[in-house]
C-alpha atoms as a PDB file:
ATOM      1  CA  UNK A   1       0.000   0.000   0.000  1.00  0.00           C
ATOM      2  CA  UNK A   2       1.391   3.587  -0.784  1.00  0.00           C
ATOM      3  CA  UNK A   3       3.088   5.234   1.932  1.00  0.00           C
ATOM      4  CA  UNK A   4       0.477   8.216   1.091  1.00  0.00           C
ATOM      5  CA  UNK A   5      -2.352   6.168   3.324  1.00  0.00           C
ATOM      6  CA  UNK A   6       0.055   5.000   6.198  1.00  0.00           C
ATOM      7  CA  UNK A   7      -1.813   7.139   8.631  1.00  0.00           C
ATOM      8  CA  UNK A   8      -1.042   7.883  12.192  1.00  0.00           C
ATOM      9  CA  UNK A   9      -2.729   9.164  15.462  1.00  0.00           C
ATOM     10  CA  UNK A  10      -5.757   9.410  13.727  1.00  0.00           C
ATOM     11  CA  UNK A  11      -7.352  10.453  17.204  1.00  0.00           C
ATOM     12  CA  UNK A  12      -4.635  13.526  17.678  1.00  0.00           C
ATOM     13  CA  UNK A  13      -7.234  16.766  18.296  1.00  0.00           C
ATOM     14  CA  UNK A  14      -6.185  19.567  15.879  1.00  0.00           C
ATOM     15  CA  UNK A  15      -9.654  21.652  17.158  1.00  0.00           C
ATOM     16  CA  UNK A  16     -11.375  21.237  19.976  1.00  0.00           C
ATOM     17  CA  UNK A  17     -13.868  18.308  19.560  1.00  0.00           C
ATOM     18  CA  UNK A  18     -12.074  17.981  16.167  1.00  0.00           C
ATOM     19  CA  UNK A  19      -9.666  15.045  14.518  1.00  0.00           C
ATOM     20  CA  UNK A  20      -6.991  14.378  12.416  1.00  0.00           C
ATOM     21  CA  UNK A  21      -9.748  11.658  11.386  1.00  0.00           C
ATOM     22  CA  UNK A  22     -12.094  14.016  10.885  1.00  0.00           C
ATOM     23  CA  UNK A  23      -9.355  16.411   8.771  1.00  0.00           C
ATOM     24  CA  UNK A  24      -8.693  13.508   6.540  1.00  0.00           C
ATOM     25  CA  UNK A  25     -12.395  12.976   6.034  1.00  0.00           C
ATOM     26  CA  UNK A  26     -13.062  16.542   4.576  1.00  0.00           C
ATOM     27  CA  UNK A  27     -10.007  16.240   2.795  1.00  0.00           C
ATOM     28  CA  UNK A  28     -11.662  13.505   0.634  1.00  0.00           C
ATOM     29  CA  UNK A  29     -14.828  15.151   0.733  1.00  0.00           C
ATOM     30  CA  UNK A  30     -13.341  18.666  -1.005  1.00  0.00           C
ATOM     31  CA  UNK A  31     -10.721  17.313  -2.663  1.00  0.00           C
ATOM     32  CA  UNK A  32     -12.352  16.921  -6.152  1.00  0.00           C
ATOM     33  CA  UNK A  33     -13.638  20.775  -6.045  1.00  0.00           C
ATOM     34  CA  UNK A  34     -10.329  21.825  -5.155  1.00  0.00           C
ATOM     35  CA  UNK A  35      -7.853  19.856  -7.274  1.00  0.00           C
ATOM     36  CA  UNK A  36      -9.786  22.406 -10.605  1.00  0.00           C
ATOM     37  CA  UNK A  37      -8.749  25.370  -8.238  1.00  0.00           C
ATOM     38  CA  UNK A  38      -5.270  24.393  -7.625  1.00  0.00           C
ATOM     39  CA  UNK A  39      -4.128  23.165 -10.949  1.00  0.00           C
ATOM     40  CA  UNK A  40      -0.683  23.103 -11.649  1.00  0.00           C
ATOM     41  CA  UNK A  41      -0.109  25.843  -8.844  1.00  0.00           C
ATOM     42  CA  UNK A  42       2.812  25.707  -6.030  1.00  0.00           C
ATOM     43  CA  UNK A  43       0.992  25.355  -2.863  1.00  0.00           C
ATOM     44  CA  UNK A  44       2.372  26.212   0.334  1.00  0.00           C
ATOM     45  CA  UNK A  45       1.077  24.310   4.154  1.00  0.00           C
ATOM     46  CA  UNK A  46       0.148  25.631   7.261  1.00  0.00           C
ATOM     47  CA  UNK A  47       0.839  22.714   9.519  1.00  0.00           C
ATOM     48  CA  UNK A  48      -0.291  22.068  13.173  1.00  0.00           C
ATOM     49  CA  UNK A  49       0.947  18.798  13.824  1.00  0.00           C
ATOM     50  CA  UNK A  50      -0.124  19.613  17.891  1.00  0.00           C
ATOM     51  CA  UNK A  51      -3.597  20.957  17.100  1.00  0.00           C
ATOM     52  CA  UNK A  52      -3.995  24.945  16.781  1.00  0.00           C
ATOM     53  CA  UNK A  53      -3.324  25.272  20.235  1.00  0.00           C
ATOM     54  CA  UNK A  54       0.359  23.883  19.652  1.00  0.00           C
ATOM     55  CA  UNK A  55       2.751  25.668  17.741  1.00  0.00           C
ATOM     56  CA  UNK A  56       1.816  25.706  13.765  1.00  0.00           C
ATOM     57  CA  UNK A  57       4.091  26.630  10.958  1.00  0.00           C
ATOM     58  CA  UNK A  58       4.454  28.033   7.660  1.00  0.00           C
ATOM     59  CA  UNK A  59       6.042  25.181   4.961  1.00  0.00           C
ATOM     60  CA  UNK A  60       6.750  26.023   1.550  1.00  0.00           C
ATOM     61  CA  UNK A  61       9.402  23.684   0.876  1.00  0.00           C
ATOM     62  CA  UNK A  62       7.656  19.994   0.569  1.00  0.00           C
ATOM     63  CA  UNK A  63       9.698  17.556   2.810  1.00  0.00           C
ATOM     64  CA  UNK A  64      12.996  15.155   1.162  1.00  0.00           C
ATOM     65  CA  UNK A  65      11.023  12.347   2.878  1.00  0.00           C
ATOM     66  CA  UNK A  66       7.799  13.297   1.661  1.00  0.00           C
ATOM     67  CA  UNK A  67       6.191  10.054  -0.620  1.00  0.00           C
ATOM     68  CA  UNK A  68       7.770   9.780  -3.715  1.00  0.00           C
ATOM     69  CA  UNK A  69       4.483   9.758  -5.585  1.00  0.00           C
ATOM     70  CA  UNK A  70       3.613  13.280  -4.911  1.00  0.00           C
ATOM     71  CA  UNK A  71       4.450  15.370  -7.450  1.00  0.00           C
ATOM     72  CA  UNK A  72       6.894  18.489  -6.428  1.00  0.00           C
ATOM     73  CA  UNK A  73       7.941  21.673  -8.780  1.00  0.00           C
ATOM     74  CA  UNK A  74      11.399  23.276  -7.750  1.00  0.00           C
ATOM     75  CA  UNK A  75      11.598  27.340  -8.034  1.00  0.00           C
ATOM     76  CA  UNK A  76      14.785  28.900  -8.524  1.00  0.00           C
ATOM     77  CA  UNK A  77      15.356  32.675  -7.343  1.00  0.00           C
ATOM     78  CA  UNK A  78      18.920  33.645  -7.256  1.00  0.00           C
ATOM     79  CA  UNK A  79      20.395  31.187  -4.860  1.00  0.00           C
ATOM     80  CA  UNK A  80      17.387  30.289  -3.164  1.00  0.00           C
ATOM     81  CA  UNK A  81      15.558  27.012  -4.064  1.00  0.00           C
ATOM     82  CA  UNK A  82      12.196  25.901  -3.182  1.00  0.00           C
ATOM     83  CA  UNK A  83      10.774  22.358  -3.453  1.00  0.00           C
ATOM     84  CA  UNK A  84       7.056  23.413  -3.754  1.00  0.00           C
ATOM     85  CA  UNK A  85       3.723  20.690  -3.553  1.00  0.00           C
ATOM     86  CA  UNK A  86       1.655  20.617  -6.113  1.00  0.00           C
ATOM     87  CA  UNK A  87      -1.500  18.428  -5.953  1.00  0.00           C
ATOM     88  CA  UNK A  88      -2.552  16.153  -8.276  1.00  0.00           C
ATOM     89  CA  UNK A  89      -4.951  13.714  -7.425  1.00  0.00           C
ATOM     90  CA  UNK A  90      -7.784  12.628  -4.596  1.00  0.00           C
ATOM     91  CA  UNK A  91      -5.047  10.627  -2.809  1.00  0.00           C
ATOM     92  CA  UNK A  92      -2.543  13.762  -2.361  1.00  0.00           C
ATOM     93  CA  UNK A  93      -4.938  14.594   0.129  1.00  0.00           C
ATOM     94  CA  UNK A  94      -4.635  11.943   2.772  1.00  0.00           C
ATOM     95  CA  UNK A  95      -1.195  12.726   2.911  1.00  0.00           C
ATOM     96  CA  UNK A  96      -1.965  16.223   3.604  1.00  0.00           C
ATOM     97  CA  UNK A  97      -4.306  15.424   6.343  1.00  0.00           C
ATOM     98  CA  UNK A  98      -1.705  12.882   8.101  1.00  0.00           C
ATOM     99  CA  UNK A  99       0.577  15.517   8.059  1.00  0.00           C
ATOM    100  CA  UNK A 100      -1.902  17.997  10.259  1.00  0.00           C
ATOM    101  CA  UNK A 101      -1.603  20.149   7.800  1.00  0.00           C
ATOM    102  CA  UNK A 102      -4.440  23.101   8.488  1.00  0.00           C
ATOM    103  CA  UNK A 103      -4.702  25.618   5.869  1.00  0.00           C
ATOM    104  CA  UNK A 104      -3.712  25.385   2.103  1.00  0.00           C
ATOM    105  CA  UNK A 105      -2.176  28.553   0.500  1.00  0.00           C
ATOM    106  CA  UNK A 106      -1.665  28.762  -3.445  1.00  0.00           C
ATOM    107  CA  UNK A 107       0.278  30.954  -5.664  1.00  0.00           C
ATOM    108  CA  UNK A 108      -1.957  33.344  -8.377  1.00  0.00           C
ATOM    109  CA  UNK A 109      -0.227  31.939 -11.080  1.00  0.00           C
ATOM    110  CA  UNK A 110       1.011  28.456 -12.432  1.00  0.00           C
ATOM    111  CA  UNK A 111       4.151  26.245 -12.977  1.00  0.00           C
ATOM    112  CA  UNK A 112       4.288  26.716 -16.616  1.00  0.00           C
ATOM    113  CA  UNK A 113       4.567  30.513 -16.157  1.00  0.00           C
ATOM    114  CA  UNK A 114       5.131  31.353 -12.435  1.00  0.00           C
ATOM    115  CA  UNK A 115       5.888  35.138 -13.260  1.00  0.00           C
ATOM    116  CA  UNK A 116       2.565  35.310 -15.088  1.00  0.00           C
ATOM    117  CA  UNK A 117      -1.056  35.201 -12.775  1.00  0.00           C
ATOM    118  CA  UNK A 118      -4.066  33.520 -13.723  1.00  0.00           C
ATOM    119  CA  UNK A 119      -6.064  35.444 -11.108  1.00  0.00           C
ATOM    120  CA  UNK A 120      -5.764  38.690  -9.077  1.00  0.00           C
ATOM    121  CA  UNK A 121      -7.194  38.567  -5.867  1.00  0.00           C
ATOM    122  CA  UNK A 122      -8.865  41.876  -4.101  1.00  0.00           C
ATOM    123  CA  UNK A 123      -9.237  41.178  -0.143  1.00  0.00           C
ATOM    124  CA  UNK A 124     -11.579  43.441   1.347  1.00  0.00           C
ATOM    125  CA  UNK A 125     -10.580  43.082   5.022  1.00  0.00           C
ATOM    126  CA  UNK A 126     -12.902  44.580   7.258  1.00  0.00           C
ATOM    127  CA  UNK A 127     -11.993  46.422  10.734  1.00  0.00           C
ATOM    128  CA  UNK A 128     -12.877  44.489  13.663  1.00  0.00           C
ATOM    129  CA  UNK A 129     -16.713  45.214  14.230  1.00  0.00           C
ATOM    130  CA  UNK A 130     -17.498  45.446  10.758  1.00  0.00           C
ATOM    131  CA  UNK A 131     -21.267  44.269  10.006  1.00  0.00           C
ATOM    132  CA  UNK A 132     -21.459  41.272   7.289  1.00  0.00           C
ATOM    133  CA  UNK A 133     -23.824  43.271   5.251  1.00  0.00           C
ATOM    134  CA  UNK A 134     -21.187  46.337   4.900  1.00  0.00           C
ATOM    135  CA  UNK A 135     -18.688  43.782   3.656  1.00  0.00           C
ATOM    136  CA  UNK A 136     -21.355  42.589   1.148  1.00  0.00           C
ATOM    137  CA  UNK A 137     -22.536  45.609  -0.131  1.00  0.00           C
ATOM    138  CA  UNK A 138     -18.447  46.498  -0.521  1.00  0.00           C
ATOM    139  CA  UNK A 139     -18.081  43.243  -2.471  1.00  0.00           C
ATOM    140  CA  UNK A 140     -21.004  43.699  -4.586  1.00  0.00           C
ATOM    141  CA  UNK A 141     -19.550  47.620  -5.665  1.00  0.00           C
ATOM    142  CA  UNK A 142     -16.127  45.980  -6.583  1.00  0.00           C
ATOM    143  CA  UNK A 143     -17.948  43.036  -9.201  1.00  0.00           C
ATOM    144  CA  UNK A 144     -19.713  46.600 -10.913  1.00  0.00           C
ATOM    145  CA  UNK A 145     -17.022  48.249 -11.061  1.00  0.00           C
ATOM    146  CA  UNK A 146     -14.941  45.117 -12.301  1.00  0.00           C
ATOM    147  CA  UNK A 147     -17.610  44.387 -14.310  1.00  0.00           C
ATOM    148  CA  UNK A 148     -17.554  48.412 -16.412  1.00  0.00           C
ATOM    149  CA  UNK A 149     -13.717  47.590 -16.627  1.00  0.00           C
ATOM    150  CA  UNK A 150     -14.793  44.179 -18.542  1.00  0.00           C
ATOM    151  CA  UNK A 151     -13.761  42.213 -16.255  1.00  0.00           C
ATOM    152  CA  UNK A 152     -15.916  39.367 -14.071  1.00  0.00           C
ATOM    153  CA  UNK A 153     -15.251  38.032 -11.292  1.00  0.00           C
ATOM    154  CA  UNK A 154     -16.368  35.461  -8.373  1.00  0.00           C
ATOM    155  CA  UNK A 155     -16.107  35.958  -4.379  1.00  0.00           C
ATOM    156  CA  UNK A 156     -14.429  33.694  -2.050  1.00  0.00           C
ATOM    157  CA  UNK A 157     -15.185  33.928   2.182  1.00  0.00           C
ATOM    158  CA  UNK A 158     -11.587  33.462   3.698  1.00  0.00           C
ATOM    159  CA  UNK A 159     -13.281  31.115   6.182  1.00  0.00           C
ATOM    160  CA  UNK A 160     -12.144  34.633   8.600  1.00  0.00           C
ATOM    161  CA  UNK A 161     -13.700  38.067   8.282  1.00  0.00           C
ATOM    162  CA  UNK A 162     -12.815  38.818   4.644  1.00  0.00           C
ATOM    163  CA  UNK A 163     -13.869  38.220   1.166  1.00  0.00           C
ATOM    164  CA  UNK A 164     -11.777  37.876  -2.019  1.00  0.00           C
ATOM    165  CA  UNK A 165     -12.619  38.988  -4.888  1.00  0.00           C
ATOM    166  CA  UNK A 166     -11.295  36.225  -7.403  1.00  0.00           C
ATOM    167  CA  UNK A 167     -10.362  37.444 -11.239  1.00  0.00           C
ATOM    168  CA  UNK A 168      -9.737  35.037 -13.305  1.00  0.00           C
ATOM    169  CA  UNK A 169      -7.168  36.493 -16.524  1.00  0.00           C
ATOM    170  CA  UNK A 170      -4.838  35.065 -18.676  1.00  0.00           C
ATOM    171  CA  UNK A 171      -1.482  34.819 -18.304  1.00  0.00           C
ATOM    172  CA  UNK A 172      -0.324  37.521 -20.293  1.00  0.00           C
ATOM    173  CA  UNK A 173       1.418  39.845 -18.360  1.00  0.00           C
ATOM    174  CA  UNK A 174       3.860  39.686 -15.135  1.00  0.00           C
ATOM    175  CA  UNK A 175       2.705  40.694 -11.952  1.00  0.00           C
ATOM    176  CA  UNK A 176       5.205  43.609 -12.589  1.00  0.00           C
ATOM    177  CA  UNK A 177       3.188  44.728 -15.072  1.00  0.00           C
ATOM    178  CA  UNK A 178      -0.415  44.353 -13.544  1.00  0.00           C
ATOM    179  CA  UNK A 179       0.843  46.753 -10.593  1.00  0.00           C
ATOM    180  CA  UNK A 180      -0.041  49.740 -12.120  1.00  0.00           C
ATOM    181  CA  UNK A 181      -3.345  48.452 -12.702  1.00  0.00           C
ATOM    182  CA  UNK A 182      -4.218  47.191  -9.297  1.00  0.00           C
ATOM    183  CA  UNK A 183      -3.067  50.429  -7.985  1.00  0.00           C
ATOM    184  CA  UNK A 184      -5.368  52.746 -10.211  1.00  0.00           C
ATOM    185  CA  UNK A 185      -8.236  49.679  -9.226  1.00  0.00           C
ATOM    186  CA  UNK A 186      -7.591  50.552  -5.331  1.00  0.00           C
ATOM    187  CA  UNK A 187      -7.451  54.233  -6.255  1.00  0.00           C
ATOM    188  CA  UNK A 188     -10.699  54.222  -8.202  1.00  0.00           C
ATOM    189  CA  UNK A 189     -12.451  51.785  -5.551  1.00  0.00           C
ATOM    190  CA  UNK A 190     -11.661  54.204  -2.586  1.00  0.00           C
ATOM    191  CA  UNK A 191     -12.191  56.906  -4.440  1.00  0.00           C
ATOM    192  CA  UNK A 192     -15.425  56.295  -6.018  1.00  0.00           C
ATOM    193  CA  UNK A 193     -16.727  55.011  -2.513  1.00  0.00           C
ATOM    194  CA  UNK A 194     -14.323  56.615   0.305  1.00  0.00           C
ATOM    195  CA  UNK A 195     -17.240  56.088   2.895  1.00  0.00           C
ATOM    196  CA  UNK A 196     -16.682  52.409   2.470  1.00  0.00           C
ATOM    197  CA  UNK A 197     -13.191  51.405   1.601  1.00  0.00           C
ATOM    198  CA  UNK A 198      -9.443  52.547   2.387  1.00  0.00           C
ATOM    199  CA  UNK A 199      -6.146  51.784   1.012  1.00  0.00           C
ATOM    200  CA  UNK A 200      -3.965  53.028   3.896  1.00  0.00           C
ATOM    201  CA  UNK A 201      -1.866  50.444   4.783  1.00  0.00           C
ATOM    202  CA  UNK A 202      -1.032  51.597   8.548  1.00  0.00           C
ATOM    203  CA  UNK A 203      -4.371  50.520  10.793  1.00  0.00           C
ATOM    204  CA  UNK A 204      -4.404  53.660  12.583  1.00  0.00           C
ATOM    205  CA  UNK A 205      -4.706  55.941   9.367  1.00  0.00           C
ATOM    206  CA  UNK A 206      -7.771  53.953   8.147  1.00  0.00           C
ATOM    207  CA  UNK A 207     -10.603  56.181   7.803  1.00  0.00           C
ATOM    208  CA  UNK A 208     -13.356  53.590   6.129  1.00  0.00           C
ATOM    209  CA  UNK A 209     -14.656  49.944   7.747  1.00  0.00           C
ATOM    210  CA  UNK A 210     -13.127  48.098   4.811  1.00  0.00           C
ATOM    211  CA  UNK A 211      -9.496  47.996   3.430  1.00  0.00           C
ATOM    212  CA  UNK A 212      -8.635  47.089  -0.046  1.00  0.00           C
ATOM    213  CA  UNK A 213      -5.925  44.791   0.154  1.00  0.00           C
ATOM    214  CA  UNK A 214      -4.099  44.125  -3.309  1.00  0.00           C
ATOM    215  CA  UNK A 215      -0.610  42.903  -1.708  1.00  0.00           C
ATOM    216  CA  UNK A 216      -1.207  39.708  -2.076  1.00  0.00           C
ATOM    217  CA  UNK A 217      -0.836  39.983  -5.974  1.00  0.00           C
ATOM    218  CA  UNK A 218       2.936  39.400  -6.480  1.00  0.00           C
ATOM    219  CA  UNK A 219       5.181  36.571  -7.054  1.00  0.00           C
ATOM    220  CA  UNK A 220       5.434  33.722  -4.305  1.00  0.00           C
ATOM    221  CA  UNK A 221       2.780  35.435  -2.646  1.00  0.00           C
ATOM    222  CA  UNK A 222      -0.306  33.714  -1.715  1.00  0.00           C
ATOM    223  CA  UNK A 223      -3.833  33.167  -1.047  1.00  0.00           C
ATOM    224  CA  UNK A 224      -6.107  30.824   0.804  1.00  0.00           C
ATOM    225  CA  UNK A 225      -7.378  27.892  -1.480  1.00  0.00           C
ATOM    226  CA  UNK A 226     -11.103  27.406  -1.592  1.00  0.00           C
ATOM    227  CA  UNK A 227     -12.549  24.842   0.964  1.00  0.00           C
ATOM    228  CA  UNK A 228      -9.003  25.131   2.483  1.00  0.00           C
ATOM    229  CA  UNK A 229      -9.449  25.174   6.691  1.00  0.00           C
ATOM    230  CA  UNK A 230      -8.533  27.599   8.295  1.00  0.00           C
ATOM    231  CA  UNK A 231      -6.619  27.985  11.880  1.00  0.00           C
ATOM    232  CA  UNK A 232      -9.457  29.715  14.096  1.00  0.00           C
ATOM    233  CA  UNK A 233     -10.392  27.386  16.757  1.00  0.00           C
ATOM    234  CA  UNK A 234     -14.186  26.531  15.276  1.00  0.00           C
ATOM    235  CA  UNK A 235     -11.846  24.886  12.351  1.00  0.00           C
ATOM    236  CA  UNK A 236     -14.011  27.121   9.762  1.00  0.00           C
ATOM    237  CA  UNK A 237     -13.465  26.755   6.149  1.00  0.00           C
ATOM    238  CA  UNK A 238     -13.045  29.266   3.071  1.00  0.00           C
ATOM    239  CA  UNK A 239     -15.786  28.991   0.644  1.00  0.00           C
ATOM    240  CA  UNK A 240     -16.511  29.609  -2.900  1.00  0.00           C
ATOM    241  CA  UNK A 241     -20.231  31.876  -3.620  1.00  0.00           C
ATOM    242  CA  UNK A 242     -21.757  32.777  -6.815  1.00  0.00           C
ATOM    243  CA  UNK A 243     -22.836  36.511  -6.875  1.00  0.00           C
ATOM    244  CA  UNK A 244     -26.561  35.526  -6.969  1.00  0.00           C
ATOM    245  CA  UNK A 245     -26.233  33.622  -3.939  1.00  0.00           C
ATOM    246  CA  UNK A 246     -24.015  36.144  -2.446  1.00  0.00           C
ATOM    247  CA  UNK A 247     -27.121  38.300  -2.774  1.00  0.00           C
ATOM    248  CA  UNK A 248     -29.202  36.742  -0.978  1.00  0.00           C
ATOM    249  CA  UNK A 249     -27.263  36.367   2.375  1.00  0.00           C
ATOM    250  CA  UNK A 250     -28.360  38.582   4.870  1.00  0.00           C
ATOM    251  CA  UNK A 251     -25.381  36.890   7.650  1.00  0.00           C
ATOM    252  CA  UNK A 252     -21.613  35.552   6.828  1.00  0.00           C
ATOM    253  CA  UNK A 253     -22.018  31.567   5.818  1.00  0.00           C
ATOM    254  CA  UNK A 254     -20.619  29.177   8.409  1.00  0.00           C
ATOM    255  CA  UNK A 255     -19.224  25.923   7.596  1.00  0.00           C
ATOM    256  CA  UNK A 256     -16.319  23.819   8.756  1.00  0.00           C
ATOM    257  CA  UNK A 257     -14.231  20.632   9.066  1.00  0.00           C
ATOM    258  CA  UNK A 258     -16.638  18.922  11.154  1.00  0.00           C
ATOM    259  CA  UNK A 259     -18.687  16.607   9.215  1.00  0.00           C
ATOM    260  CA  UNK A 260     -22.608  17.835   8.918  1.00  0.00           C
ATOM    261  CA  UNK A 261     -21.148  21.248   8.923  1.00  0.00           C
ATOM    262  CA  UNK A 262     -19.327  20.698   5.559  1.00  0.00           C
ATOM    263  CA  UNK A 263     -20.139  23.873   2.675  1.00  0.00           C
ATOM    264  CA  UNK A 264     -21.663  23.033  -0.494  1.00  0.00           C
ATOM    265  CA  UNK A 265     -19.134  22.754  -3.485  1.00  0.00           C
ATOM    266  CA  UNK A 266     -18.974  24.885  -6.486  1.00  0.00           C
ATOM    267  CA  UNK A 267     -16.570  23.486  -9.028  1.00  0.00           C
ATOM    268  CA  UNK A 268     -14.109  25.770 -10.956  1.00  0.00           C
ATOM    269  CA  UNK A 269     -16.069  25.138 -14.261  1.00  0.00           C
ATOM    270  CA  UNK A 270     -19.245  26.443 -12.743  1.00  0.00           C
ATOM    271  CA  UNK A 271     -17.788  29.419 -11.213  1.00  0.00           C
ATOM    272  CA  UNK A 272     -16.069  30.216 -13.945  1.00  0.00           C
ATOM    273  CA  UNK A 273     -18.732  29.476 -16.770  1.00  0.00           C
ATOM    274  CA  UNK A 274     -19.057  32.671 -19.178  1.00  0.00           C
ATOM    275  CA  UNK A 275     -16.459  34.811 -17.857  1.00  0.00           C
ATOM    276  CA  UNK A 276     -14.460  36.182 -20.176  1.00  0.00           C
ATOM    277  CA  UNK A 277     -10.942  35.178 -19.392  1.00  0.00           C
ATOM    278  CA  UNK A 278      -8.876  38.297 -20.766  1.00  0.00           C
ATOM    279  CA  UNK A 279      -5.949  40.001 -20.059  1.00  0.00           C
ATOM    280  CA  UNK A 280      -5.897  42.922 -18.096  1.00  0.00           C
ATOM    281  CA  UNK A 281      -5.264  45.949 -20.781  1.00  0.00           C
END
């Protein structure tokens, strides 16, 4: 039997009243939705091998002794090298929940051109406090004014406070190169709705409930992968909406590792169906 299933301590609590069992069980249960999001990306672990209320730890570089059948891209950067995971299949996942491994973060662009996204993410991160339905009506401004620019777009709860905005593009251009345009998108946003959203950077110059985060757009940054969990003690999960749906909710949606708790799953094709997947010009 691969060394992928050889699992261990399957009774270790990562949450309270939650398993490693229990981990390994969602795994299975999201991994088919998440495999479309993750495609051919370089992934990088939050593990918690002594629950959340242990020490966890940031892992980018995939283990020498990880299992040989789990496929690994190597990024070179001067004379730094990184061995980064990326998944490839239902079973990847067991290993991932053997090794405690709590939240999954992905790069915004691809192994065959790293330098070059195939989304831009927009984090509206509210201030502590915030109401949901401020956040949503935020949210819902960014897709119209993405949407005048020609560009669509889908949201994304953190399985926190936030929301992402998710843009789907090709990869045309470095994230160099998209820089000036996220800037003169914050600029616009703020601008156009200063009551709402703020670009300061510093926490104690922010003037509006909601700041528009677009630092995460850069090269070996990252961002939460959908249905990823997340490190809060409730072991809640980030989720992928539709805009209709997002709509409708009139309260944040709730869902985590714990099975009878799990979120519905909207697959990548779905999400994605009739936008027009275009380079930012």
């Amino acid at each position: 039997m691969s060394s992928l299933y050889n699992l261990t301590n399957l009774d270790k609590e990562l949450w309270p009243g939650i398993t490693k069992k229990d981990l390994v069980t969602y795994f299975l249960y999201v991994a088919p939705a998440m495999l479309e999001y993750v495609k051919d990306r370089p992934l990088s672990l939050v593990r918690a091998p002594d629950g959340v209320g242990g020490e966890t730890f940031f892992q980018k570089n995939l283990p020498e002794h990880a299992p040989n059948q789990l496929r690994s891209w190597e990024y070179v950067r001067g004379k730094r090298s990184t061995r980064y995971l990326v998944l490839k299949s239902v079973e990847d996942f067991v290993y991932l929940g053997n090794q405690a491994t709590i939240e999954i973060h992905s790069m915004l662009s691809t192994v065959q051109e790293v330098e070059r996204p195939v989304e831009i993410a927009i984090d509206l991160d509210p201030r502590e406090g915030t109401e949901f339905l401020l956040v949503k009506q935020g949210a819902l401004l960014v897709k119209e004014l993405l949407e005048q620019l020609g560009l669509r777009s889908y949201p994304k709860f953190t399985g926190k406070k936030g929301i992402h905005v998710m843009i789907p593009i090709e990869p045309e251009y470095t994230y160099g190169e998209i820089a000036p345009f996220l800037k003169a998108l914050r600029e616009l946003v703020v601008a156009t709705y200063p009551e709402l959203f703020t670009g300061h950077l510093r926490k104690e110059k922010r003037d509006a409930p909601i700041f528009l985060d677009i630092g995460q757009n850069g090269l070996e940054k990252t961002v939460i992968v959908p249905y990823s969990p997340r490190t809060v003690p409730e072991a809640k999960v980030a989720v992928i909406s539709t805009w209709q749906d997002l709509e409708r909710m009139v309260e944040r949606p709730v869902f985590n590792v714990r099975e009878g708790f799990w979120p519905p799953l909207v697959k990548a094709p779905q999400i994605m169906q009739g936008l027009p997947v275009k380079a930012v010009r």
